[in-house]
Protein backbone atom coordinates (compact mmCIF):
# COMPACT_ATOMS: atom_id res chain seq x y z
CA UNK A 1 -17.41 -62.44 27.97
CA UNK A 2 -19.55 -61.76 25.10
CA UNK A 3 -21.25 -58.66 26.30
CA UNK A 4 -17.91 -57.38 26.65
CA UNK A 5 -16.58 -58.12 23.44
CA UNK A 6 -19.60 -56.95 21.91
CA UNK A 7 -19.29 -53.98 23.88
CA UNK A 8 -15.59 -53.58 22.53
CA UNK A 9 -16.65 -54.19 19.10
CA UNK A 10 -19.56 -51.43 19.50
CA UNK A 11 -16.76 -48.96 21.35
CA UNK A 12 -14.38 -50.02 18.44
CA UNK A 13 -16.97 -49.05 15.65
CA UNK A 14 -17.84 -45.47 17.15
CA UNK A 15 -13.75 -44.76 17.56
CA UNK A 16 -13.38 -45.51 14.00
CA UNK A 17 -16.14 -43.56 12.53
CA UNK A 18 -15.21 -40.49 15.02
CA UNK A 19 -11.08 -40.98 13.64
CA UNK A 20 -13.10 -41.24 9.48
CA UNK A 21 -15.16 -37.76 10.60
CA UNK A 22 -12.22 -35.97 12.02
CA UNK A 23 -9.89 -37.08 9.33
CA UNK A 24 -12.53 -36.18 7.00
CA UNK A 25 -12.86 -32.71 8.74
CA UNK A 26 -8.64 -32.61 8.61
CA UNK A 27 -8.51 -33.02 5.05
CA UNK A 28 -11.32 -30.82 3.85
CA UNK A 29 -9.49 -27.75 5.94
CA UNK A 30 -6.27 -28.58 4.26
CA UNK A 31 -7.99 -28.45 0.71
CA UNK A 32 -9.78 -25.62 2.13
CA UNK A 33 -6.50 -23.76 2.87
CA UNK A 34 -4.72 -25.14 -0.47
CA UNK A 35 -7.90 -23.77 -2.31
CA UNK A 36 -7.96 -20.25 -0.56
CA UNK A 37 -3.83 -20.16 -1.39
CA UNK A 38 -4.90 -20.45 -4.95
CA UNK A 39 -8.09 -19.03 -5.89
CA UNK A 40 -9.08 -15.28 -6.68
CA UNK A 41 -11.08 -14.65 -3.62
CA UNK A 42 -11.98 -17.75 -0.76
CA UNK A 43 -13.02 -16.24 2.27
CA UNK A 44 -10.82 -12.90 1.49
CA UNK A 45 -13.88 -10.81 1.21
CA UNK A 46 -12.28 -9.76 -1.81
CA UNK A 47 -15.11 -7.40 -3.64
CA UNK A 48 -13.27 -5.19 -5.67
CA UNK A 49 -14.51 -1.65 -7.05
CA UNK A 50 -12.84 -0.74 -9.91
CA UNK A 51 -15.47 2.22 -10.26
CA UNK A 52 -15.53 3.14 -7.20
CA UNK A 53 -11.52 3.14 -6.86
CA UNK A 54 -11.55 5.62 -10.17
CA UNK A 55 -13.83 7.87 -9.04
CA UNK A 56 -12.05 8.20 -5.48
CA UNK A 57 -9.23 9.09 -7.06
CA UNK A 58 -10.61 11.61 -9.76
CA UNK A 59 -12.86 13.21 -6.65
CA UNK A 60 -10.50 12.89 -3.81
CA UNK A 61 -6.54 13.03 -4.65
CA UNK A 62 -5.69 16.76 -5.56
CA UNK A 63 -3.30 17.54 -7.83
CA UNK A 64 -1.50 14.27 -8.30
CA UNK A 65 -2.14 13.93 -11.47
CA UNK A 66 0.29 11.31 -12.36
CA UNK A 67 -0.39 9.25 -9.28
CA UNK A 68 -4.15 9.16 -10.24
CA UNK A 69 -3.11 7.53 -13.63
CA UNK A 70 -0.48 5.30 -12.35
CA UNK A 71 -2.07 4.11 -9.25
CA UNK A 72 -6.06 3.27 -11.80
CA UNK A 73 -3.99 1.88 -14.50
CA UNK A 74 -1.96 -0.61 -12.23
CA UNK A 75 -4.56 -1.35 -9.58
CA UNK A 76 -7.58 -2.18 -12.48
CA UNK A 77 -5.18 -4.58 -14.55
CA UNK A 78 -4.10 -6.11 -11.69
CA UNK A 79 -7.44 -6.85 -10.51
CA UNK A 80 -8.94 -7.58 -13.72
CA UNK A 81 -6.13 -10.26 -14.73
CA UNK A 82 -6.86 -14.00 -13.03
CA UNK A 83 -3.44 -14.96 -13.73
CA UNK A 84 -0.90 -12.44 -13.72
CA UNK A 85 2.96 -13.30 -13.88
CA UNK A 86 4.03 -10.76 -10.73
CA UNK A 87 2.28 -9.26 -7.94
CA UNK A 88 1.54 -5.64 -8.41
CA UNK A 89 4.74 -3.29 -6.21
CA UNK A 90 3.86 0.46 -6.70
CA UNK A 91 6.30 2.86 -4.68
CA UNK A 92 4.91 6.20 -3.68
CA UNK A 93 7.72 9.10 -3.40
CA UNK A 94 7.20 12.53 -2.61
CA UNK A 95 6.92 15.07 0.78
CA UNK A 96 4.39 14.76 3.35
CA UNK A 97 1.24 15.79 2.78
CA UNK A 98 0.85 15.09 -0.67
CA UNK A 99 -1.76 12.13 -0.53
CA UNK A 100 0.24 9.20 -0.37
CA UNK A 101 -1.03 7.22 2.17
CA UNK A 102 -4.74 8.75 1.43
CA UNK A 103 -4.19 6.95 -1.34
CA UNK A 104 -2.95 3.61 -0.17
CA UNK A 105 -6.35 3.62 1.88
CA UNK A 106 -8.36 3.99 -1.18
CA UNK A 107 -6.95 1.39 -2.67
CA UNK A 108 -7.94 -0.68 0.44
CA UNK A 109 -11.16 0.59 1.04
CA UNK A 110 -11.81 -0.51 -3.03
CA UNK A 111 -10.48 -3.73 -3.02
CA UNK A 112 -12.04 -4.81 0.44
CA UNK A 113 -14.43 -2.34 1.39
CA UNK A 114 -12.73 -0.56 4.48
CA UNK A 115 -9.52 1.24 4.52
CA UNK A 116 -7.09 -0.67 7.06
CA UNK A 117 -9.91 -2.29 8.84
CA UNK A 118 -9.76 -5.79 6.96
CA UNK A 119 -7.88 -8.64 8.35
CA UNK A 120 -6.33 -8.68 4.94
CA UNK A 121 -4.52 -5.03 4.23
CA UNK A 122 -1.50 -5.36 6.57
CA UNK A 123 0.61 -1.75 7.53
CA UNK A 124 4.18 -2.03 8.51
CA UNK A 125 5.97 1.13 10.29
CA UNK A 126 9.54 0.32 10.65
CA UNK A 127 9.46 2.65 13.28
CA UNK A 128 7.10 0.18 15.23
CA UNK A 129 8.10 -2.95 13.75
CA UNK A 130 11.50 -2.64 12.56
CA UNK A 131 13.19 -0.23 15.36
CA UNK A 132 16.76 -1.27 15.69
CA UNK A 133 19.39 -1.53 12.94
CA UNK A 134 21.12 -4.10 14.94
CA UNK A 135 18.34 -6.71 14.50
CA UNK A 136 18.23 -6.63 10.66
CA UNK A 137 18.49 -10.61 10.58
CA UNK A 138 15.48 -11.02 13.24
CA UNK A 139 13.38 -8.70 10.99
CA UNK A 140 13.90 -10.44 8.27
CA UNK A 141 13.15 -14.05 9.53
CA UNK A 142 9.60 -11.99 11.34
CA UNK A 143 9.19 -10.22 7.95
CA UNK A 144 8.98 -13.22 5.83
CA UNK A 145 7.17 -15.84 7.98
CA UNK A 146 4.56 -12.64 8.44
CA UNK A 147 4.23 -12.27 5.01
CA UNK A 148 3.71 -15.94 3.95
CA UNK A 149 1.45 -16.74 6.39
CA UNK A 150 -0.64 -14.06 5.39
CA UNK A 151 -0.46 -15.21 1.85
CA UNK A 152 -1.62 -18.53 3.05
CA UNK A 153 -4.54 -17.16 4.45
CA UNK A 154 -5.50 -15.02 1.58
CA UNK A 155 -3.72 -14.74 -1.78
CA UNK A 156 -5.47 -11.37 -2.68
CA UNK A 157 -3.64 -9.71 0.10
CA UNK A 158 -2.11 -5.99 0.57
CA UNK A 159 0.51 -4.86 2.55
CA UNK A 160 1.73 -1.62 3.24
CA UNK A 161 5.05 -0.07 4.23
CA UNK A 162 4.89 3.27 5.80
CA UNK A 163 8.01 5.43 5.92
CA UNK A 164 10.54 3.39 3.95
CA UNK A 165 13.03 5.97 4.91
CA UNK A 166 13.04 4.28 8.13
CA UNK A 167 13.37 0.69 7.01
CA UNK A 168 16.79 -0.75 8.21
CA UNK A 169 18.61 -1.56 4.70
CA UNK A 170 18.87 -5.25 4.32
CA UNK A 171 15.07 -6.17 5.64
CA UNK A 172 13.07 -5.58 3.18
CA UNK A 173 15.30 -7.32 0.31
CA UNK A 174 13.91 -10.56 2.22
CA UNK A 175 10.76 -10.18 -0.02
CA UNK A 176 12.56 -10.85 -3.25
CA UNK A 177 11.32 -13.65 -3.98
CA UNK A 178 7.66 -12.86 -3.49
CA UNK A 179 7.78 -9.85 -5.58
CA UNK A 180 9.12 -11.55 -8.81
CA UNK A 181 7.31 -13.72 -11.46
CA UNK A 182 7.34 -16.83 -9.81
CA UNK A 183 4.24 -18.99 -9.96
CA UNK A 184 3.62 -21.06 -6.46
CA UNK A 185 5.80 -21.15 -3.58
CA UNK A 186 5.27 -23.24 -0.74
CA UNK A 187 1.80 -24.04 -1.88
CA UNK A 188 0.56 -20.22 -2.11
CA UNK A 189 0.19 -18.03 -4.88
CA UNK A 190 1.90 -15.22 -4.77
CA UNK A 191 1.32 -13.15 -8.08
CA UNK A 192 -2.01 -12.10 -6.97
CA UNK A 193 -0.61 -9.63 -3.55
CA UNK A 194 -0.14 -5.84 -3.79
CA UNK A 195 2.56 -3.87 -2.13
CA UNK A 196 2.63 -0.42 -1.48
CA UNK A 197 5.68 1.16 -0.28
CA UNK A 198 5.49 4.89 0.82
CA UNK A 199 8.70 7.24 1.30
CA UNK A 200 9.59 10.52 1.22
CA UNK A 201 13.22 9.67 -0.57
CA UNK A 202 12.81 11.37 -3.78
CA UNK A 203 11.40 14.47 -2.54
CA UNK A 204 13.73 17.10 -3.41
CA UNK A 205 13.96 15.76 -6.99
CA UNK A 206 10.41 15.72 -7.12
CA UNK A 207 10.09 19.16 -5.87
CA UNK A 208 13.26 20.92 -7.90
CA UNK A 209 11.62 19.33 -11.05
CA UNK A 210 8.61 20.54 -10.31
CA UNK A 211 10.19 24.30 -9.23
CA UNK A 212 12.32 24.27 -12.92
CA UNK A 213 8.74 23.46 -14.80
CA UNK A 214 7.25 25.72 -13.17
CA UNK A 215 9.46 28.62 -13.91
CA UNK A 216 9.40 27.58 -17.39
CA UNK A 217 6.13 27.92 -17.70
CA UNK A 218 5.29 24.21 -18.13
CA UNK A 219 1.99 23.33 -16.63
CA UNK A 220 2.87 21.24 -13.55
CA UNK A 221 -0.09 18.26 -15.88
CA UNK A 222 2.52 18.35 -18.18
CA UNK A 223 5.31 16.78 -16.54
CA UNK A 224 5.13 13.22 -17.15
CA UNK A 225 5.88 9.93 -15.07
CA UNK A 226 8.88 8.64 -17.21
CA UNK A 227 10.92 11.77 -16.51
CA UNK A 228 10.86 11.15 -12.95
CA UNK A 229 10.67 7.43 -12.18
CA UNK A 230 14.77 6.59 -13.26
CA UNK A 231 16.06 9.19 -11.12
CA UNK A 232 13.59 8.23 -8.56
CA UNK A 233 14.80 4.41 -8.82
CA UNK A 234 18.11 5.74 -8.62
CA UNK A 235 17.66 7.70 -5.54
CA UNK A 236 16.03 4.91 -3.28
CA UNK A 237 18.92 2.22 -4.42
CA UNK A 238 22.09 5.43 -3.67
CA UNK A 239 20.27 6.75 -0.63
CA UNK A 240 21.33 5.56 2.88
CA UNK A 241 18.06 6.50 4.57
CA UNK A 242 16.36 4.13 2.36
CA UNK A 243 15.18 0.80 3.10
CA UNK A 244 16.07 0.08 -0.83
CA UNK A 245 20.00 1.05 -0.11
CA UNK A 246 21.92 -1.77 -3.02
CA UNK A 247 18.59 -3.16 -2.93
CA UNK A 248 18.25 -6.19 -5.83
CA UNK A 249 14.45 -5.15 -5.40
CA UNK A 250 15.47 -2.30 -7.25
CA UNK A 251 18.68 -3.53 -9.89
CA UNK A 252 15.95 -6.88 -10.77
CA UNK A 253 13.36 -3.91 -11.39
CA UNK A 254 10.67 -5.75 -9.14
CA UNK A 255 8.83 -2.80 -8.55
CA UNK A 256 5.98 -2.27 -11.19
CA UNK A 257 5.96 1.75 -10.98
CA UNK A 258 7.67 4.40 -9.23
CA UNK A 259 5.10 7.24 -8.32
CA UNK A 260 6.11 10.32 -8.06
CA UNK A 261 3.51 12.85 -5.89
CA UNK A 262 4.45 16.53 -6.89
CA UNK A 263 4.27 19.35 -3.71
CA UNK A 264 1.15 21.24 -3.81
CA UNK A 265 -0.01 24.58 -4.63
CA UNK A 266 -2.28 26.88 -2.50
CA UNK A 267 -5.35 26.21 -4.57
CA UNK A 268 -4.91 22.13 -3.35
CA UNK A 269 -4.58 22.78 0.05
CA UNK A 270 -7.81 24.98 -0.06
CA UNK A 271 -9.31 21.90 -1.83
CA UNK A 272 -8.23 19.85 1.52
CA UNK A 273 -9.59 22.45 3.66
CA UNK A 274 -13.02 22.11 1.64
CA UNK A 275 -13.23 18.34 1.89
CA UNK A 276 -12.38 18.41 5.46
CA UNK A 277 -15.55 21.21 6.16
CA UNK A 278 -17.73 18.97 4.21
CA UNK A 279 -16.84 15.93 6.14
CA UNK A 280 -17.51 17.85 9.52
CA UNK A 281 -20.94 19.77 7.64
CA UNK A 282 -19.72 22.78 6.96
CA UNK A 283 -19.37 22.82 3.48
CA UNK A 284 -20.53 26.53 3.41
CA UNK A 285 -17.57 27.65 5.17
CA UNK A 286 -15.43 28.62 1.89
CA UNK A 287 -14.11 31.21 4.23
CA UNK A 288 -12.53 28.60 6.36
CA UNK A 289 -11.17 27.65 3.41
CA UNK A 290 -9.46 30.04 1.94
CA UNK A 291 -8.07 31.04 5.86
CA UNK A 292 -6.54 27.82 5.88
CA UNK A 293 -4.78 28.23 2.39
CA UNK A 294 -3.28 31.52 3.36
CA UNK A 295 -2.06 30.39 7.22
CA UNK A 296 0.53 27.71 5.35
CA UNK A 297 3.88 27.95 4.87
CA UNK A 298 5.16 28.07 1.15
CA UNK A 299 8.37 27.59 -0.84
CA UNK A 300 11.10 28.41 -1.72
CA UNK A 301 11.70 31.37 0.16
CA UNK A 302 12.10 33.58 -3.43
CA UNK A 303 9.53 32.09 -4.35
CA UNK A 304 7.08 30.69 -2.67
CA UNK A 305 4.77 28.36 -5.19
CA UNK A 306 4.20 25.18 -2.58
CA UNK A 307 2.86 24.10 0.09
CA UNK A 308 5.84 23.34 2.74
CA UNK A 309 3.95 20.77 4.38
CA UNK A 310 1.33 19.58 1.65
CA UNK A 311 -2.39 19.03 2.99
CA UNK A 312 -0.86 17.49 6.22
CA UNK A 313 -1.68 19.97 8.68
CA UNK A 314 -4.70 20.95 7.03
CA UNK A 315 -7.41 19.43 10.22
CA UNK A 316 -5.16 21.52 12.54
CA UNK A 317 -6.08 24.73 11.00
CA UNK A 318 -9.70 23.87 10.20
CA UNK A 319 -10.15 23.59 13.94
CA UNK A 320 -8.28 27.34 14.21
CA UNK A 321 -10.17 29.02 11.47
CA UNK A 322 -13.70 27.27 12.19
């Protein structure tokens, strides 16, 4: 009888100091996760290059010159401020080709060192993940419980939305309140996130502005981002084929800047063309280059001063010319 209480006692002890460890465990992952909701970095492999980022976009990013200063300005403050009051929501607008998602992988590749290869830069197509008008509802309920749970796990995180022109209207006005000054919600920060949205809506008022400054003989480094970011705001909130249709993301301006990436001239695509030889050695191939340049399509028909189809099909005629 006493070997077996003393044998319950002993059993008794080890249950009670394995339920103290585990709890122990338990509560240091839930200040763990609390912690990593609230701090600059955790385990988010956040490393930011502010240099770097700069640099990439002085080097890399032709002829966008108001994108370069929008996108450095916005991204360095942003990273640079341990409390700010909103998470940073740039929208890129302008036609294909033009370097706006080039961009939206330098800006991961300088905040986490790889350009969609960290767990923490997530890409939405709608395309892909948002298919059907019908299921607007679903999407939204997927949308947000995607989006907070990546919060959760990292504060510092970026998503991206590719082809808002595709976004059912309706789904992404589910983000509201994550994208407005509010401090903590359900025990995550979310002022410290970045959004990128990336559409082509805009486009022809991009382009015809840049067409009338041309032919007035205003240097295209002249035009400047407050004469296009209104109308641009105003053409994502009237258009149908815009996942901002009577969006209160854009009446409760939650969107930090509007950026506006102007169509390219010949002289930028033969930039492309260059950067693309370099990256496959054959950086002496200016020939290539200029071949490329003059194989593109150009407009307006009268007169033909860009690039119909930006830098996008630049590879494909490297591989023809080289």
């Amino acid at each position: 009888m006493g070997l077996c209480s003393e044998g319950f006692t002993l059993a008794t002890v080890i249950f009670t100091l394995l339920l103290i460890y585990y709890t122990s465990l338990t509560a240091g992952f839930e200040m763990k996760s609390i912690y990593c909701s609230i701090s600059d970095s955790c385990d988010c492999d956040f490393k930011p290059d502010i240099k770097g980022l700069e640099w990439d976009l002085y080097k890399n990013l032709y002829g966008q010159h108001m994108a370069q200063d929008i996108v450095s300005e916005a991204v360095v403050r942003c990273l640079q401020n341990e409390n700010p009051d909103r998470p940073l929501v740039l929208s890129f607008h302008g036609a294909s080709g033009t370097g706006k998602s080039l961009v939206s992988s330098m800006v991961g590749r300088h905040i986490y060192g790889t350009a969609m290869g960290s767990p923490y830069i997530h890409q939405y197509v709608p395309t892909l993940h948002f298919p059907s008008a019908d299921r607007v509802q679903q999407y939204r309920s997927d949308l947000k419980q995607w989006v907070e749970r990546n919060l959760t796990a990292c504060a510092r995180s970026i998503f991206i939305f590719d082809e808002m022109e595709k976004m059912p209207p309706g789904v992404i006005d589910v983000l509201e309140p994550h994208l407005g000054p509010f401090h903590v919600l359900f025990q995550t920060n979310y002022r410290k996130a970045i959004y990128i949205f990336i559409s082509t809506v805009g486009q022809e008022i991009i382009n015809k502005f840049a067409l009338e400054s041309r032919q007035a003989g205003r240097d295209r480094e002249e035009i400047r981002p407050e004469e296009l970011e209104e109308v641009l705001a105003d053409a994502v909130y009237n258009a149908r084929n815009s996942g901002f249709y009577q969006s209160r993301i854009v009446t409760e301006k939650l969107i930090t800047r509007f950026v506006p990436f102007l169509p390219l001239r010949r002289r930028h695509v033969e930039r492309c063309a260059q950067r693309e030889l370099c990256q496959r050695g054959e950086c002496h191939r200016v020939d290539v280059a200029s071949s490329v340049g003059g194989a593109m399509n150009y407009m307006p028909q009268d007169s033909p001063y860009f690039s119909s189809t930006g830098c996008k099909l630049v590879p494909a005629k490297v591989n023809l010319f080289l």
